[in-house]
Protein backbone atom coordinates (compact mmCIF):
# COMPACT_ATOMS: atom_id res chain seq x y z
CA UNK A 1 271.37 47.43 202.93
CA UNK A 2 273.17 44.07 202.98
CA UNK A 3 273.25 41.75 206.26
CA UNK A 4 277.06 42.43 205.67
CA UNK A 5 276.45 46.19 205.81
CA UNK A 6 274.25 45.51 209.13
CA UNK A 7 277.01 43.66 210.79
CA UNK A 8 280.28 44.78 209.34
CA UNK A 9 281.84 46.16 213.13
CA UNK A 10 280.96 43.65 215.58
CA UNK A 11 284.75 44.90 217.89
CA UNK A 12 282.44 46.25 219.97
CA UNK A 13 280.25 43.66 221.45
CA UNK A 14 281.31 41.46 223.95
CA UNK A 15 282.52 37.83 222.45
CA UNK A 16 280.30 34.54 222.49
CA UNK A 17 279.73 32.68 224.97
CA UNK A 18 279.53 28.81 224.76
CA UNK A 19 276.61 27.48 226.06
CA UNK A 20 277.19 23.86 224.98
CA UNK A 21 278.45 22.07 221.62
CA UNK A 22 277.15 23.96 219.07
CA UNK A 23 275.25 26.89 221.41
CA UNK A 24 276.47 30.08 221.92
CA UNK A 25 275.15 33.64 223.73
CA UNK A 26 275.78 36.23 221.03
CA UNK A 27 275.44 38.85 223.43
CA UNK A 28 274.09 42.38 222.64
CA UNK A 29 274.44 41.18 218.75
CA UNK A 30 270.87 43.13 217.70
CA UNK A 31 270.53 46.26 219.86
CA UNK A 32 272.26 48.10 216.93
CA UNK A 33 269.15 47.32 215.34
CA UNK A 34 266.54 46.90 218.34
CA UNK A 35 264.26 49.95 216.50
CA UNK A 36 263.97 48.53 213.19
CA UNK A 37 263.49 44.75 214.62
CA UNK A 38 261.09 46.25 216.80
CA UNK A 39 258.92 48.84 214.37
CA UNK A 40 259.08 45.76 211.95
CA UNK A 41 257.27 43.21 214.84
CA UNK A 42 254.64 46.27 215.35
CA UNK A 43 253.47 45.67 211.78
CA UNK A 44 253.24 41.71 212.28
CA UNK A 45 251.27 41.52 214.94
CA UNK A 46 248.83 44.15 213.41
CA UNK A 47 248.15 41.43 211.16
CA UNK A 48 248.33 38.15 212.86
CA UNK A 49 247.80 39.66 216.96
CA UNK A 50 249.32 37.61 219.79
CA UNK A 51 246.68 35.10 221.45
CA UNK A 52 246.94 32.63 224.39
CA UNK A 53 247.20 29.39 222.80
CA UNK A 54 246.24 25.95 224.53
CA UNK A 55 248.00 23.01 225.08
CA UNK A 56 247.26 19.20 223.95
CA UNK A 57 246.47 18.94 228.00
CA UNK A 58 243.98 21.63 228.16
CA UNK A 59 246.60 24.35 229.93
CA UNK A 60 246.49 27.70 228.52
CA UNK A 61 249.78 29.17 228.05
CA UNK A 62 251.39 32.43 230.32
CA UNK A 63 253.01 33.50 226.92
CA UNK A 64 251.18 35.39 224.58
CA UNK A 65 252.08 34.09 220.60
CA UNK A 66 252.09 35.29 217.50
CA UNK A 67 254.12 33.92 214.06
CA UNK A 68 255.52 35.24 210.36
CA UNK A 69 257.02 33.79 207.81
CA UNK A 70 255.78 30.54 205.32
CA UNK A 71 254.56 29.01 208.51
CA UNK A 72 253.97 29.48 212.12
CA UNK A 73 253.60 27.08 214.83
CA UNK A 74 250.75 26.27 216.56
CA UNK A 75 248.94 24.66 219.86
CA UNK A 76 245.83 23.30 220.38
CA UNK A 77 243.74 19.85 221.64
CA UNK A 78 244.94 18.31 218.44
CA UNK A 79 248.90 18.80 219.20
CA UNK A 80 251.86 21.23 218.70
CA UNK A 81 252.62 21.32 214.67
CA UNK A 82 253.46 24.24 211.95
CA UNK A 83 250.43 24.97 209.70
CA UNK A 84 251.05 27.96 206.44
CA UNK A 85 247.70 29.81 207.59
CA UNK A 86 246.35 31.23 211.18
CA UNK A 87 244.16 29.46 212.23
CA UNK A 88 242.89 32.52 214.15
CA UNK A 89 241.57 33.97 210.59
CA UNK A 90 242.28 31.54 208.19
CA UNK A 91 244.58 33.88 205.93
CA UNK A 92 248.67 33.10 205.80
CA UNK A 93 250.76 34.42 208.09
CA UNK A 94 252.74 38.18 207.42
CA UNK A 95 255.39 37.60 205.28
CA UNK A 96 258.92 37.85 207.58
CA UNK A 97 260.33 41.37 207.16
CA UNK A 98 263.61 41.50 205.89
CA UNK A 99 265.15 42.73 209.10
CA UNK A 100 263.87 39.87 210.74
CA UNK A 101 265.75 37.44 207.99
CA UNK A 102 269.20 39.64 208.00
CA UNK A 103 269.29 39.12 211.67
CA UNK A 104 268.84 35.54 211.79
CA UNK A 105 271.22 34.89 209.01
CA UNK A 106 274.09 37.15 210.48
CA UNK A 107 273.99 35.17 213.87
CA UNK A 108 273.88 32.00 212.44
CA UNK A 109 276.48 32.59 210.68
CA UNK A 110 278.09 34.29 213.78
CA UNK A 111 277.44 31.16 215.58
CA UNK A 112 278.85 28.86 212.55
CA UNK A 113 276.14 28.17 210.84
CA UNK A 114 276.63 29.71 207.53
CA UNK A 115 273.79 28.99 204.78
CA UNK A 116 270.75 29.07 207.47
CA UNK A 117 267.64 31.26 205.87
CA UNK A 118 264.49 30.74 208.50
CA UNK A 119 261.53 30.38 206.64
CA UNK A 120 259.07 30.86 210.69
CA UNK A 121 259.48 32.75 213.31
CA UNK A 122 257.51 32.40 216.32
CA UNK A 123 256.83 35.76 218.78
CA UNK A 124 256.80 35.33 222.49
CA UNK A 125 255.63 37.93 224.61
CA UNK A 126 256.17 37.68 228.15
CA UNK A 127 254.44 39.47 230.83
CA UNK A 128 254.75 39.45 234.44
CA UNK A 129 255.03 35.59 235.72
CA UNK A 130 255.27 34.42 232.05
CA UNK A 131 257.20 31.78 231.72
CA UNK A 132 258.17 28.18 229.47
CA UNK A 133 258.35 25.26 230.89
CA UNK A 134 261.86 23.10 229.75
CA UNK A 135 261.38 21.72 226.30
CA UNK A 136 262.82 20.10 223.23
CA UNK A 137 262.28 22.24 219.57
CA UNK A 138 261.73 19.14 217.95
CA UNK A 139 258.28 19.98 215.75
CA UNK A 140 260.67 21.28 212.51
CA UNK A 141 261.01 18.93 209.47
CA UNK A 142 264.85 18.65 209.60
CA UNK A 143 266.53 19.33 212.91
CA UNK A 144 270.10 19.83 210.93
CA UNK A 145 269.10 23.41 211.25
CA UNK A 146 269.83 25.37 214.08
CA UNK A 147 267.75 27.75 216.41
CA UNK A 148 268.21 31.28 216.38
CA UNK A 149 266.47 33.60 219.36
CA UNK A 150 266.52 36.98 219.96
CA UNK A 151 265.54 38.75 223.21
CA UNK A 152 263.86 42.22 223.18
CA UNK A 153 263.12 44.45 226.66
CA UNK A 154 262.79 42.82 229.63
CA UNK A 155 265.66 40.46 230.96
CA UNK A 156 264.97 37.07 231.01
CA UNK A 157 266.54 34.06 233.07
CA UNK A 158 267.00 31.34 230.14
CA UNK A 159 267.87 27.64 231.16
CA UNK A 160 269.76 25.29 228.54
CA UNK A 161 270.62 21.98 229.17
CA UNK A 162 271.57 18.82 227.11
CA UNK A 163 269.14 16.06 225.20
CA UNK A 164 268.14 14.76 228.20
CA UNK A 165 265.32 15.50 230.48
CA UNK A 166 267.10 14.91 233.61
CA UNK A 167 270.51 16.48 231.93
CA UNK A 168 271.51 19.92 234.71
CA UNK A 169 270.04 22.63 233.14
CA UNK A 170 272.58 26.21 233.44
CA UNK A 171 270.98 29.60 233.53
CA UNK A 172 271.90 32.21 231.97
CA UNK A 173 270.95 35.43 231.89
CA UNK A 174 269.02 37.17 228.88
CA UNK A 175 269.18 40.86 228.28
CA UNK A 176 267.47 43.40 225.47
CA UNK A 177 269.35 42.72 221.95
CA UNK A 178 270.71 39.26 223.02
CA UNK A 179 270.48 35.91 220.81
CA UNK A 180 271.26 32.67 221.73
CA UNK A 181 272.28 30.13 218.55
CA UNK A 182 272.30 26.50 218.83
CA UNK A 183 272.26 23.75 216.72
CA UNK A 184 274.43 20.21 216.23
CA UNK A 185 275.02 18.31 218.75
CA UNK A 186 272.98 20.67 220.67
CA UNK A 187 269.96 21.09 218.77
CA UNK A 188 267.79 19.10 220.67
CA UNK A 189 268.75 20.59 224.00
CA UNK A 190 266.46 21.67 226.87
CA UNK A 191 265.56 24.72 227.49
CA UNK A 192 263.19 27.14 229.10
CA UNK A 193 262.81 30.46 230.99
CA UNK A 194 261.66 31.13 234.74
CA UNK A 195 259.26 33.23 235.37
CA UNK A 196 259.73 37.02 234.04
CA UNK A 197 260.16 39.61 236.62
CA UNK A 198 258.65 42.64 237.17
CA UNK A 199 259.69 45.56 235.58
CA UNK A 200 259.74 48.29 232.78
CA UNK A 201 261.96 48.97 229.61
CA UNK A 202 262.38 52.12 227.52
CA UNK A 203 262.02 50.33 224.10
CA UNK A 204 259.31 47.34 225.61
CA UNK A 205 257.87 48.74 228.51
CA UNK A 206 256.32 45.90 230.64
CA UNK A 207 257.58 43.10 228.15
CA UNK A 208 259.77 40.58 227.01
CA UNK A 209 259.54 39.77 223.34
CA UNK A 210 261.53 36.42 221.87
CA UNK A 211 261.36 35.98 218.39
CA UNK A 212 262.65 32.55 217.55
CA UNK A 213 263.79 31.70 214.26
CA UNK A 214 263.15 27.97 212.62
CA UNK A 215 263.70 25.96 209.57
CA UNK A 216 260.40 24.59 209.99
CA UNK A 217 259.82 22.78 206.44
């Protein structure tokens, strides 16, 4: 099945919303495929499970992490970079399962960003309280490429602002099948999520998965 196939009918999903130049809220673009996207990040992190990781200050993070693809990021005393094999176990990360890829290439495309093929994706798994502090994506090799992240169960409260630190940062609310593109003049925006509320899904239960999809080399 083509990525064309996948997301020939898109008449009946509500239209983008722009976030900033060069970001846009594709909203409920992947619950058509939530099950597959889903079954497919079972298998991933039965190979590479999520783990707490720590930050160059000593913090330990409220979101759980796991990666796929050529290379995953990583935290630890010695800073935030992408390495080709988990450190956890010293084998390469799963291979990114084609569902994963025909999403993020559909809604970049979606987004206008035709041509992007992630070679990482980084899992986020939020729990109760969970959160991510405002931040810049800025560890990738060439920042011409834009970020692509998908939201699964849980709703989240996402925050995106501008280059700046002290630039206003909007919220926006995240819900199960949503992905937010941006890239451009936006690629180095801020951007973080509050603190996840309580709660169950059907497809997640107590969780909120993010899988965020990078050019990293």
């Amino acid at each position: 099945m083509t990525t064309a196939d996948l997301f020939r009918d898109l008449s009946d999903r509500p239209a983008p919303v722009r976030l900033g130049d060069g970001a846009w809220l594709l909203p409920r673009f992947a619950c058509d495929r939530a099950e597959a996207l889903l079954a497919a990040l079972d298998g991933v992190l039965r190979q590479a499970p999520l783990r707490h990781m720590q930050t160059p200050g000593g913090h330990t993070m409220t979101v759980a992490m796991s990666c796929c693809g050529e290379r995953g990021w990583h935290s630890d005393a010695a800073g935030y970079r992408y390495t080709t094999f988990d450190p956890h176990c010293g084998r390469r990360w799963p291979p990114m399962p084609a569902v994963f890829v025909e999403l993020a290439v559909a809604a970049a495309a979606t987004a206008g960003y035709p041509g992007f093929v992630p070679d990482s994706c980084l899992i986020n798994r939020y729990g109760a309280d969970a959160k991510l502090s405002p931040h810049q994506d800025r560890d990738e090799r060439d920042l011409s490429h834009p970020i692509v992240s998908l939201s699964l169960g849980l709703p989240a409260r996402f925050r995106f602002g501008g280059p700046r630190r002290r630039d206003r940062l909007l919220r926006t609310d995240l819900e199960h099948g949503d992905v937010v593109v941006w890239g451009g003049a936006s690629r180095l925006a801020y951007h973080g999520v509050l603190p996840l509320a309580g709660g169950r899904h059907p497809s997640t239960g107590d969780c909120r998965y993010n899988l965020s999809f990078r050019r990293a080399g």
